[in-house]
Protein backbone atom coordinates (compact mmCIF):
# COMPACT_ATOMS: atom_id res chain seq x y z
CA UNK A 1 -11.76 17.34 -19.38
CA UNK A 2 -13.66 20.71 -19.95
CA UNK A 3 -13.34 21.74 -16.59
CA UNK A 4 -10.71 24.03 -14.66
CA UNK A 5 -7.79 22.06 -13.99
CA UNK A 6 -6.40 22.71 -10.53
CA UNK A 7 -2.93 22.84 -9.67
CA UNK A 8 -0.46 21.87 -6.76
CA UNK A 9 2.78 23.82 -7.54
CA UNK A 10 6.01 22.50 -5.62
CA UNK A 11 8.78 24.62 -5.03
CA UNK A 12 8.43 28.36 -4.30
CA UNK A 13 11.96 29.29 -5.35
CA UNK A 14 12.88 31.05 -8.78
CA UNK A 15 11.95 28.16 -11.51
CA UNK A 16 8.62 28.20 -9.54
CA UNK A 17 7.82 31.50 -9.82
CA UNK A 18 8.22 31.16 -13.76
CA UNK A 19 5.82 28.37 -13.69
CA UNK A 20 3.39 30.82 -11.83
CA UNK A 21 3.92 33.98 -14.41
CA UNK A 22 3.64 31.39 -17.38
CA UNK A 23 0.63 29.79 -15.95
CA UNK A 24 -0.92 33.00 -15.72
CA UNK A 25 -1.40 33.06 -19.53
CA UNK A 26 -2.82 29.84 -19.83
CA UNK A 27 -7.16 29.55 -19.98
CA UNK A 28 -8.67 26.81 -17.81
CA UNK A 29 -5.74 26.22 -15.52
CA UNK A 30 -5.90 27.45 -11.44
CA UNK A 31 -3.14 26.73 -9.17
CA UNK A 32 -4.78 25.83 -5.87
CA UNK A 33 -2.16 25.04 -3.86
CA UNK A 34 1.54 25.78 -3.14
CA UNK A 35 4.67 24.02 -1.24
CA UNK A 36 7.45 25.56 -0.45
CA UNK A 37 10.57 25.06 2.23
CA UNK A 38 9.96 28.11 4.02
CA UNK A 39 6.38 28.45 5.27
CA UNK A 40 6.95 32.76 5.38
CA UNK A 41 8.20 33.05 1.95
CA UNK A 42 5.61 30.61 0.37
CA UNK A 43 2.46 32.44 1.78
CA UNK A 44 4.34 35.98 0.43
CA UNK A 45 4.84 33.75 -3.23
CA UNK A 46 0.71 32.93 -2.64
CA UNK A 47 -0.28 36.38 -1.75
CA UNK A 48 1.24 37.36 -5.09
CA UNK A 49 -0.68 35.24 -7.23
CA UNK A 50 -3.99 34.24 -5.31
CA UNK A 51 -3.34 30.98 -4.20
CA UNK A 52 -5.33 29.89 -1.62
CA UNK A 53 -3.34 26.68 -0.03
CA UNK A 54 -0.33 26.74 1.17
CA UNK A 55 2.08 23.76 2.85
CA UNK A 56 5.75 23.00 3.50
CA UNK A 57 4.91 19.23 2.39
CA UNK A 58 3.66 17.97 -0.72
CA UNK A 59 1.27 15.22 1.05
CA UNK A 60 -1.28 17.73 2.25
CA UNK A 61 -1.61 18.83 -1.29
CA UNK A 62 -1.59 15.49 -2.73
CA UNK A 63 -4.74 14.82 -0.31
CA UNK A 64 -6.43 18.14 -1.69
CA UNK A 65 -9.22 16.21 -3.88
CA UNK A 66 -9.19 19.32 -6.06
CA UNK A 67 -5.76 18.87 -7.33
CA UNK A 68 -6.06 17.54 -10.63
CA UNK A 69 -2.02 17.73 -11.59
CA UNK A 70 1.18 18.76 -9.91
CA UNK A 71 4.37 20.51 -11.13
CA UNK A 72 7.45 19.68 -9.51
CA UNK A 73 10.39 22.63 -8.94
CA UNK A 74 11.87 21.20 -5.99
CA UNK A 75 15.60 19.97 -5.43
CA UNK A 76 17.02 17.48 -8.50
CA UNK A 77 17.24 14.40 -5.57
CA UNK A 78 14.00 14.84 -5.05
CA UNK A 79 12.39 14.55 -8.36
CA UNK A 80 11.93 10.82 -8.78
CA UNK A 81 10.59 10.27 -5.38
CA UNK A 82 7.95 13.13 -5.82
CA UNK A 83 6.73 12.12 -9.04
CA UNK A 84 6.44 8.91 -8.13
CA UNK A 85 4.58 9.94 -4.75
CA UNK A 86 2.05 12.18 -7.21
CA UNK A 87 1.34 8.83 -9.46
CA UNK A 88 1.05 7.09 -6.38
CA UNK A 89 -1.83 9.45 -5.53
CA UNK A 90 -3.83 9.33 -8.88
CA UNK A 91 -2.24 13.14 -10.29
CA UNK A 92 -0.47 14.04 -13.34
CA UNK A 93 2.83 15.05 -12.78
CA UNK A 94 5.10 17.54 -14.91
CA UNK A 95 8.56 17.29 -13.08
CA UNK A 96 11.50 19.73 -13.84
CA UNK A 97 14.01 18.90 -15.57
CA UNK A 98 16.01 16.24 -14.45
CA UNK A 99 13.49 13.65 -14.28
CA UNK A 100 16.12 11.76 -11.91
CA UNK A 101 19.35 12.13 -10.74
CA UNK A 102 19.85 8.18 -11.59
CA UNK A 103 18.84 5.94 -14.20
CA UNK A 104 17.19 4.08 -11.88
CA UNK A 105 14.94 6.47 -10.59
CA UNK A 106 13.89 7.67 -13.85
CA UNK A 107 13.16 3.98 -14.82
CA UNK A 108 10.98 3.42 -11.68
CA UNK A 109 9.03 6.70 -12.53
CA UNK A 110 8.48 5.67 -16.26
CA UNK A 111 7.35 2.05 -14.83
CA UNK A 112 4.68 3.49 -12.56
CA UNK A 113 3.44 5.84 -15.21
CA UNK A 114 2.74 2.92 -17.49
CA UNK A 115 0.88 1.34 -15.00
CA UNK A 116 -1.25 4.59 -14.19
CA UNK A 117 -1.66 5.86 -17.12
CA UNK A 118 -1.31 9.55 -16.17
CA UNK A 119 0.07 12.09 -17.87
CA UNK A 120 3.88 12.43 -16.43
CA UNK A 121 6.44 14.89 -17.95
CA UNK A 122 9.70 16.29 -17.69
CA UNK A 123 10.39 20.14 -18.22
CA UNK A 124 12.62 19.72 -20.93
CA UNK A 125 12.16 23.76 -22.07
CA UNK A 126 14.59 23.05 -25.05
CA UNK A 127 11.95 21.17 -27.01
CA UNK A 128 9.49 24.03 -26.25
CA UNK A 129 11.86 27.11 -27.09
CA UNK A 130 10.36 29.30 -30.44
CA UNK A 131 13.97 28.87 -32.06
CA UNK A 132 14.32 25.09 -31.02
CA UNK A 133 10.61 24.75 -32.20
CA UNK A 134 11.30 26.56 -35.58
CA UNK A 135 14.78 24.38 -36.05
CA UNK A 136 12.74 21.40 -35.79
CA UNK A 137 10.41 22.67 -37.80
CA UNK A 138 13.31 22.99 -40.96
CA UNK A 139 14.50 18.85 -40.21
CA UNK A 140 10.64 17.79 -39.86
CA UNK A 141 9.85 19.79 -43.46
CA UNK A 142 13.02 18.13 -44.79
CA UNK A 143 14.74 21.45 -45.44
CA UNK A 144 17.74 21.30 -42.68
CA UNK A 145 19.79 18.50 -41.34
CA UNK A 146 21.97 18.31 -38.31
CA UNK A 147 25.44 17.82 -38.96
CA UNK A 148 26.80 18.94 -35.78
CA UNK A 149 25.62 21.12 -32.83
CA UNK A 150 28.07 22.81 -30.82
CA UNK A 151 27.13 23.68 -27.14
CA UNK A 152 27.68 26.20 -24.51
CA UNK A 153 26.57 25.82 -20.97
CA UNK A 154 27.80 28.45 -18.80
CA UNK A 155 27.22 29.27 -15.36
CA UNK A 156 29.13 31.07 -12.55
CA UNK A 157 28.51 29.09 -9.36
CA UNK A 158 31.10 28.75 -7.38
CA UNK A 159 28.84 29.17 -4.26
CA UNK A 160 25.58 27.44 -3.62
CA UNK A 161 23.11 30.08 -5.43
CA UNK A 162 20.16 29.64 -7.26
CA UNK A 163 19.29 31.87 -10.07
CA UNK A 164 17.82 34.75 -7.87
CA UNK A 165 21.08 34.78 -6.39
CA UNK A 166 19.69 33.27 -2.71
CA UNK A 167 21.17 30.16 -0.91
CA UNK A 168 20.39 26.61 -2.73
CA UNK A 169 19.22 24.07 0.21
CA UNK A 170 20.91 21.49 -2.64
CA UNK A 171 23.24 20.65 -4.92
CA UNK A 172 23.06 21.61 -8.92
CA UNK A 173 24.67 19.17 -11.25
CA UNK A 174 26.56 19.50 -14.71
CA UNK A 175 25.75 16.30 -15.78
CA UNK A 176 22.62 15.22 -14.41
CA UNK A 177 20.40 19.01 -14.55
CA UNK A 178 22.73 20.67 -17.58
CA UNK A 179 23.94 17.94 -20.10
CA UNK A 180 20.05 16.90 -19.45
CA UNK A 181 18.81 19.10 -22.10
CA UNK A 182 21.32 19.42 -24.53
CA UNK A 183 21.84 15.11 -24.83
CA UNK A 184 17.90 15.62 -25.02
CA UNK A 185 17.41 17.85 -27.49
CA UNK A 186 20.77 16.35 -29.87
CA UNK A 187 18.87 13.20 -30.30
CA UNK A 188 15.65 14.69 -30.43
CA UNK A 189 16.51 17.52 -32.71
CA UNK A 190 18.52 15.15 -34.92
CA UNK A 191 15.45 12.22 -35.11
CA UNK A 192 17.87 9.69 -34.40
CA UNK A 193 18.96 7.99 -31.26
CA UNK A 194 22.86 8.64 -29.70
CA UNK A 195 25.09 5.32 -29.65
CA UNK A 196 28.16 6.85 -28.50
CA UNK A 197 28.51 9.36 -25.89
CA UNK A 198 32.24 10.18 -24.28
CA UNK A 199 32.96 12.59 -21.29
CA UNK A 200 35.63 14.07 -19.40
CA UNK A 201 35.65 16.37 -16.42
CA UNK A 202 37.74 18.83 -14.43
CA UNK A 203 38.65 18.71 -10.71
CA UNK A 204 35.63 18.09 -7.87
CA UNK A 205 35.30 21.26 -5.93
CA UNK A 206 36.53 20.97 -2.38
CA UNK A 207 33.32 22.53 -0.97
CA UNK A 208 30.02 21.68 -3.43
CA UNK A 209 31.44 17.84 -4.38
CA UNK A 210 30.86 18.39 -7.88
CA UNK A 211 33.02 18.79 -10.78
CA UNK A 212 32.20 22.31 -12.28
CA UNK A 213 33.35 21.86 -15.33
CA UNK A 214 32.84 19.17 -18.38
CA UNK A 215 33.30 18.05 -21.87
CA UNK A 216 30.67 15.78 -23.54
CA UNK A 217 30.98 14.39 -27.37
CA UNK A 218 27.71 12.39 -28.44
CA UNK A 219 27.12 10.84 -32.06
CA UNK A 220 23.41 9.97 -33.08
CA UNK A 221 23.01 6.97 -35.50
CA UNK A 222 22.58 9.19 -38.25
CA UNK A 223 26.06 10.89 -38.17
CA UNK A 224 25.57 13.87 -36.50
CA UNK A 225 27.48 14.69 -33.73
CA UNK A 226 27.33 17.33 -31.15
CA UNK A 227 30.07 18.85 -28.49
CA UNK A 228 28.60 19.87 -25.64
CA UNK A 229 30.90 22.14 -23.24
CA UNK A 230 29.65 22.90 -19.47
CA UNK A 231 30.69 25.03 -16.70
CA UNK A 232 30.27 26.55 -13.32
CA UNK A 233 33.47 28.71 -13.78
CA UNK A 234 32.55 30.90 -16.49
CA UNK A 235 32.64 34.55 -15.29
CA UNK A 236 31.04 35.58 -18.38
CA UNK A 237 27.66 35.49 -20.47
CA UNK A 238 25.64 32.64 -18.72
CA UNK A 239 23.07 30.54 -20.26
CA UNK A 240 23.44 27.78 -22.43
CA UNK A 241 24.09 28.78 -26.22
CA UNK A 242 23.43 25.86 -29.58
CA UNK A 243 25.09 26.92 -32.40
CA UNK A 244 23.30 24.08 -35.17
CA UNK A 245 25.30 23.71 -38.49
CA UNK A 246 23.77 21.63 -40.71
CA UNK A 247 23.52 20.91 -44.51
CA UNK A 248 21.69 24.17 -45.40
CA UNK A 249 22.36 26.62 -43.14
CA UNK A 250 24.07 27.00 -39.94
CA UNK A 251 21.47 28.27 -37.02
CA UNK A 252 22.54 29.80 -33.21
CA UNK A 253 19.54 29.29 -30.36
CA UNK A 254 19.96 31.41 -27.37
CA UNK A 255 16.87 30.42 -25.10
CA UNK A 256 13.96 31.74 -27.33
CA UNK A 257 16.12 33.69 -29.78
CA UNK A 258 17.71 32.53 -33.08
CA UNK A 259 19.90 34.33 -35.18
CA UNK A 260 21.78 32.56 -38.24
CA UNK A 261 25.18 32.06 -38.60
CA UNK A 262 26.14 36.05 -40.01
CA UNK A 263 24.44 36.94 -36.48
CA UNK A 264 20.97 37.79 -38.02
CA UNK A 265 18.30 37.80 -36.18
CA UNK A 266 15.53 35.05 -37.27
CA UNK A 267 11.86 36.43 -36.76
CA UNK A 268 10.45 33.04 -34.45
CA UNK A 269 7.50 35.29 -32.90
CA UNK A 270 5.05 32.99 -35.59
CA UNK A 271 5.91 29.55 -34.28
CA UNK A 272 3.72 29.12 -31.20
CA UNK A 273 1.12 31.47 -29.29
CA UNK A 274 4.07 32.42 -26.74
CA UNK A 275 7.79 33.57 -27.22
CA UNK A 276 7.99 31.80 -23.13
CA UNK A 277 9.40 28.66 -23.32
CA UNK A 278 8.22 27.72 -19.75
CA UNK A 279 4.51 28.93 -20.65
CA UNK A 280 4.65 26.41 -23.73
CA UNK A 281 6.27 23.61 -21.87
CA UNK A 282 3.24 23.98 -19.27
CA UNK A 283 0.83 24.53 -22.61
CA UNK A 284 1.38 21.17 -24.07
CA UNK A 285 1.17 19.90 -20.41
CA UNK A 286 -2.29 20.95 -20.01
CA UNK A 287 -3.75 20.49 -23.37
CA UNK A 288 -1.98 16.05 -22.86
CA UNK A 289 -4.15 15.94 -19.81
CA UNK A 290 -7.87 17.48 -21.28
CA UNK A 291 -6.86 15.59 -25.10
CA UNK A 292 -6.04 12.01 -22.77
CA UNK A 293 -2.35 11.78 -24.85
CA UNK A 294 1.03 11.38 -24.60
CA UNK A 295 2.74 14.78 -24.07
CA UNK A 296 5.90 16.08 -25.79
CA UNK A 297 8.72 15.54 -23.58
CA UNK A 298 6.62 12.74 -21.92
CA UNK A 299 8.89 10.43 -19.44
CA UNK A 300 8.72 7.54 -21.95
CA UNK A 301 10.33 9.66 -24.29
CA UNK A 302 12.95 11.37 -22.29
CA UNK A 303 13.99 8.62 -21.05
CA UNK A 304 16.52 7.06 -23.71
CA UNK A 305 18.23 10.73 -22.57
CA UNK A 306 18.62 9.29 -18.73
CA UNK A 307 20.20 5.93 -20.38
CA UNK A 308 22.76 8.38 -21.73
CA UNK A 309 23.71 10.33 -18.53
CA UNK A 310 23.65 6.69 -16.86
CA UNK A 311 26.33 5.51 -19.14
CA UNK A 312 28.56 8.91 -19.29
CA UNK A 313 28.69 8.88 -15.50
CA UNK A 314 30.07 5.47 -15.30
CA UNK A 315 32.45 6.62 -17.82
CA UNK A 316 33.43 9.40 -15.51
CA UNK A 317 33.56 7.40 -12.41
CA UNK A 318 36.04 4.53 -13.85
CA UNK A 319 38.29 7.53 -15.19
């Protein structure tokens, strides 16, 4: 494919707009048309960066014959049914992170891409991150293996706010958005699949119906292990922080930073054309669909991640 490709972009909301300033930086790529929950604040979003279309359902772009590929930032319940809609209507489909808030979901989207053929992926940022990229990087070259990772994810979301600080129309997750990319990125980071996973949780808020806070042990068949701590109660730094101790160093990832364990900072401007994780994610996106491949992070190999979350919230349901 040598021509633009043309993009719908679902969800107007903060993850979308990153999308949009990443995509900005990317040759060859237009996004044609956007769909957003509140007509008003879409065609402000579109006014900002040119877009021409603009819809509060994601039919009327699907029907756009334009619209080479869609990228999904809508609500986490919604992600299986959209991607499977976009499929459904011959598109390439790069859904956010989670790829499904079930296992079943997720397996019904990986089924249909088979059958298509289309380029489907899941926003899994971790994967694309400079200091995630240059830690894989050390285990690929045979210079650095996992023997733990030790994980922070900490929010402060006691209300229903996104991460502009407006009112969510849905529900985040712990275990289904936020232990997404760190049970990801153990087993992909380690190159070996997990066969045991334990979790425990706190009290369900009153309000939200979620627990807000967890504790997640994996083990990869390798050895390595990895503690993964979550929260929604943490009035403090938020983010999500990897602190990766392995044979020859120890290595701590905060989004596209790395520092090693004495707290100095690791140059990782070298490892890819962008220091953006989003812009790289939606990179390797873009190049899958013009080279006809399987992307990094494609649903097929996410998935085993899903099989995971499947079996740890069983776990936490029988407890």
């Amino acid at each position: 494919m040598s021509k633009t490709i043309k993009v719908a972009l679902a969800g107007a909301g903060a993850f979308g707009i990153k999308h949009l300033d990443g995509i900005k930086n990317i040759d060859g790529v237009e996004v044609v048309s956007l769909i957003g929950r509140d007509l008003e604040k879409t065609r402000e979003v579109a006014g900002k960066y040119g877009i021409g279309h603009v819809t509060t359902n994601l039919a009327d772009s699907l029907a756009l014959a334009e619209v080479d590929a869609v990228i999904l930032c809508t609500p986490t319940q919604m992600h299986a049914d959209q991607s499977i809609q976009c499929l459904k209507a011959g598109k390439h489909v790069q859904v956010e992170i989670p790829l499904a808030d079930t296992l079943k979901g997720a397996d019904e989207v990986a089924r249909l891409q088979k059958e298509t053929g289309l380029v489907a992926m899941v926003g899994h940022t971790r994967r694309f991150n400079p200091s995630h990229q240059w830690v894989h990087n050390k285990v690929k070259a045979g210079e650095f293996n996992i023997q733990q990772m030790d994980v922070q994810t900490y929010f402060f979301r006691r209300t229903n706010m996104n991460a502009l600080g407006q009112p969510r129309s849905w529900t985040d997750h712990l275990l289904w958005h936020h232990a997404a990319h760190t049970v990801d990125l153990f087993a992909y980071q380690a190159g070996s699949p997990i066969v045991q996973a334990n979790a425990i949780q706190g009290p369900i808020h009153s309000v939200l119906g979620i627990a807000m806070d967890m504790s997640i042990q994996l083990k990869a068949a390798n050895g390595a292990i990895c503690t993964l701590s979550l929260s929604f109660n943490n009035d403090g730094p938020l983010g999500t922080f990897f602190r990766y101790i392995g044979d020859t160093g120890t290595y701590i990832a905060r989004y596209d930073d790395l520092y090693n364990g004495k707290e100095e900072q690791i140059d990782v401007s070298q490892v890819a054309v962008s220091m953006n994780g989003i812009e790289l994610q939606d990179r390797e996106f873009f190049a899958a669909i013009r080279e006809g491949r399987e992307p990094n992070s494609s649903v097929a190999k996410v998935l085993p991640c899903y099989q995971v979350l499947h079996q740890l919230e069983q776990q936490l349901n029988a407890a």
